[in-house]
Protein backbone atom coordinates (compact mmCIF):
# COMPACT_ATOMS: atom_id res chain seq x y z
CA UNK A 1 0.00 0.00 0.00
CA UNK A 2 1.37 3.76 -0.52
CA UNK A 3 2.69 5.46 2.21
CA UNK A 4 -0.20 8.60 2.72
CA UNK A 5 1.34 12.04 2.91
CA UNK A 6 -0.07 14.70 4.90
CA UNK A 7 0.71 18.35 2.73
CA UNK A 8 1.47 21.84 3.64
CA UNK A 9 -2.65 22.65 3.01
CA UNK A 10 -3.45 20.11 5.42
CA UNK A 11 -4.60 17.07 2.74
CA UNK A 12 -3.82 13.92 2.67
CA UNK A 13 -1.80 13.11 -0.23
CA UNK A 14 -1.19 9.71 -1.56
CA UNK A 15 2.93 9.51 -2.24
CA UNK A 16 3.81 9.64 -5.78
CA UNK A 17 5.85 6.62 -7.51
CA UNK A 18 4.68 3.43 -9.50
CA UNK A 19 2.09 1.44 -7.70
CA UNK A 20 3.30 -1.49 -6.14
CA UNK A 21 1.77 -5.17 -6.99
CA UNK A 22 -1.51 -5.73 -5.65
CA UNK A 23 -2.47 -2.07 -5.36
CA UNK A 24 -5.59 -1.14 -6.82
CA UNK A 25 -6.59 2.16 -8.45
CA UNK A 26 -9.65 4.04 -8.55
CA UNK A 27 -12.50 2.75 -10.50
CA UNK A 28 -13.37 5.15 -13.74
CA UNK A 29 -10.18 7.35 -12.97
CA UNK A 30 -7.58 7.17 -15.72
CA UNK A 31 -4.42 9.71 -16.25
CA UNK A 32 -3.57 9.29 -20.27
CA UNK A 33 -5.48 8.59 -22.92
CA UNK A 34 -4.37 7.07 -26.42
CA UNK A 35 -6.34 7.25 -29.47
CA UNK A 36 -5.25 4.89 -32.60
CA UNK A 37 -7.00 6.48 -35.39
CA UNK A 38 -5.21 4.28 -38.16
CA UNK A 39 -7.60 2.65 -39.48
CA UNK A 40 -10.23 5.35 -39.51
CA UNK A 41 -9.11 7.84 -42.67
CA UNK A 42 -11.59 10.11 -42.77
CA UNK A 43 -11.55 11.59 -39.04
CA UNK A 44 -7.45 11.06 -39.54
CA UNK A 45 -7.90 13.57 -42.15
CA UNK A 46 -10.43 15.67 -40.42
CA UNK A 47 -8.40 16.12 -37.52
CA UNK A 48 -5.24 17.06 -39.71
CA UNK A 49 -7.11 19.61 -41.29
CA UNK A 50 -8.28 21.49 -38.45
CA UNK A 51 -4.78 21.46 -36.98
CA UNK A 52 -3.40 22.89 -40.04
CA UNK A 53 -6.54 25.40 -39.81
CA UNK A 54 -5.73 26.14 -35.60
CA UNK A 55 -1.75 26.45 -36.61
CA UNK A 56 -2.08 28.57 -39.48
CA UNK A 57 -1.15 31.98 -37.65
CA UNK A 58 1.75 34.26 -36.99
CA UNK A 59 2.10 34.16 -33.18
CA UNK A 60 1.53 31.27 -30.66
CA UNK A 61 2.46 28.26 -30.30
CA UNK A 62 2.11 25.36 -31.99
CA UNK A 63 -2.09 24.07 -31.66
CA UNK A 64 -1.71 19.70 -30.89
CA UNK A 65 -4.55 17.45 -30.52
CA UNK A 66 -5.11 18.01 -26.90
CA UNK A 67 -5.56 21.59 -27.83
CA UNK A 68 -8.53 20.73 -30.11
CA UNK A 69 -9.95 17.79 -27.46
CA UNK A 70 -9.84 19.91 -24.47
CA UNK A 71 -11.81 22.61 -26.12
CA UNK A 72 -14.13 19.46 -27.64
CA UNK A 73 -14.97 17.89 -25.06
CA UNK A 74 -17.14 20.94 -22.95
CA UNK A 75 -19.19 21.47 -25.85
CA UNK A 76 -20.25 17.56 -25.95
CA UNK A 77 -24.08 17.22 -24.20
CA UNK A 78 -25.87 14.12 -22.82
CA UNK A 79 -27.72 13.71 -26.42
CA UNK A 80 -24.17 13.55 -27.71
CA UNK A 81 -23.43 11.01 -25.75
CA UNK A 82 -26.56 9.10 -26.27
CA UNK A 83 -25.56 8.89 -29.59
CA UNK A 84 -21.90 7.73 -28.91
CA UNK A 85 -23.36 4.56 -26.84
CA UNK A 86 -25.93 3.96 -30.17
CA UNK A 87 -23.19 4.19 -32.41
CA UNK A 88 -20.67 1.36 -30.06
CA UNK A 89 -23.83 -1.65 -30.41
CA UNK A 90 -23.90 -4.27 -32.48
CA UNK A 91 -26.14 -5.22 -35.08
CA UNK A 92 -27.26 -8.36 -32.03
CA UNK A 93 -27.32 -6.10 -29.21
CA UNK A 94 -29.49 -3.07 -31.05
CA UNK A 95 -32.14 -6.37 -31.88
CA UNK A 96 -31.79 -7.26 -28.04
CA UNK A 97 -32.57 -3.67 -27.14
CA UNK A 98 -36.04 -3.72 -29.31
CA UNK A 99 -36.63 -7.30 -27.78
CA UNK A 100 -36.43 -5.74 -24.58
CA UNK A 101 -38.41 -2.27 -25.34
CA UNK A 102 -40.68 -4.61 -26.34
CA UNK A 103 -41.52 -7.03 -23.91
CA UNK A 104 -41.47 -4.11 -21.38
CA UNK A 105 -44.04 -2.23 -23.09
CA UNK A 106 -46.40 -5.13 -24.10
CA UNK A 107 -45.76 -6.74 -20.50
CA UNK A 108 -44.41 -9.95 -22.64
CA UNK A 109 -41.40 -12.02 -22.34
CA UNK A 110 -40.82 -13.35 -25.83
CA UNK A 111 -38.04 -14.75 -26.79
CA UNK A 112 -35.55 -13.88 -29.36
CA UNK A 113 -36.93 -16.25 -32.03
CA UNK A 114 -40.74 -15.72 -31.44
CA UNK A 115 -39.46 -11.41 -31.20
CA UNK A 116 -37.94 -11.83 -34.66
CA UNK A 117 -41.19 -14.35 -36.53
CA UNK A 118 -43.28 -11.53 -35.07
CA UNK A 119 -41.48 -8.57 -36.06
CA UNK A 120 -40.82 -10.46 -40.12
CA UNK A 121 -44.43 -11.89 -39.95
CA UNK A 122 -42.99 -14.49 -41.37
């Protein structure tokens, strides 16, 4: 366990360093983020040409993608991120989702198979 460190302001501080084997972190709290955008062209280039947009200037300093996140993210509402969790389903899970709205509103519990011969009258 990390040694606790009691600061100038009065806080407890936990003390800085690797964390040793066994140590657990915080749930949901992560320090860096990395974002592989190599197979996805189109925001590759979308994001390259709004840092050659941000960086075309005389004074400053260079704009990076941080830059561009940080002032991003703010902006981003919870119908925003509705439609990021829409977007990460699969085709499976979205039917699921329907087979669930479903039997919650009609009070039913139908299966997968009976959802789907009902839904393609077949």
């Amino acid at each position: 366990m990390r040694e606790i460190v009691i600061s100038r302001e009065g806080r407890e501080e936990k003390k800085r360093g690797r964390k040793k084997k066994g140590e657990e972190r915080k749930e949901g709290m992560r320090n860096k983020f990395f974002v592989d955008l190599g197979s996805d062209q189109e925001v590759l280039l979308l994001i390259n040409r709004l840092l050659v947009e941000a960086n075309n200037k005389s004074y400053g300093r260079e704009i990076i993608f941080r830059d561009l996140v940080i002032h991003a993210i703010p902006k981003l509402n919870s119908k925003d991120v509705e439609k990021i969790q829409d977007q990460s389903l699969s085709e499976m899970e979205r039917v699921k989702r329907l087979l669930d709205e479903h039997n919650e509103k009609n009070k039913t519990s139908l299966t997968l198979g009976e959802f789907l011969v009902k839904k393609l009258s077949i």
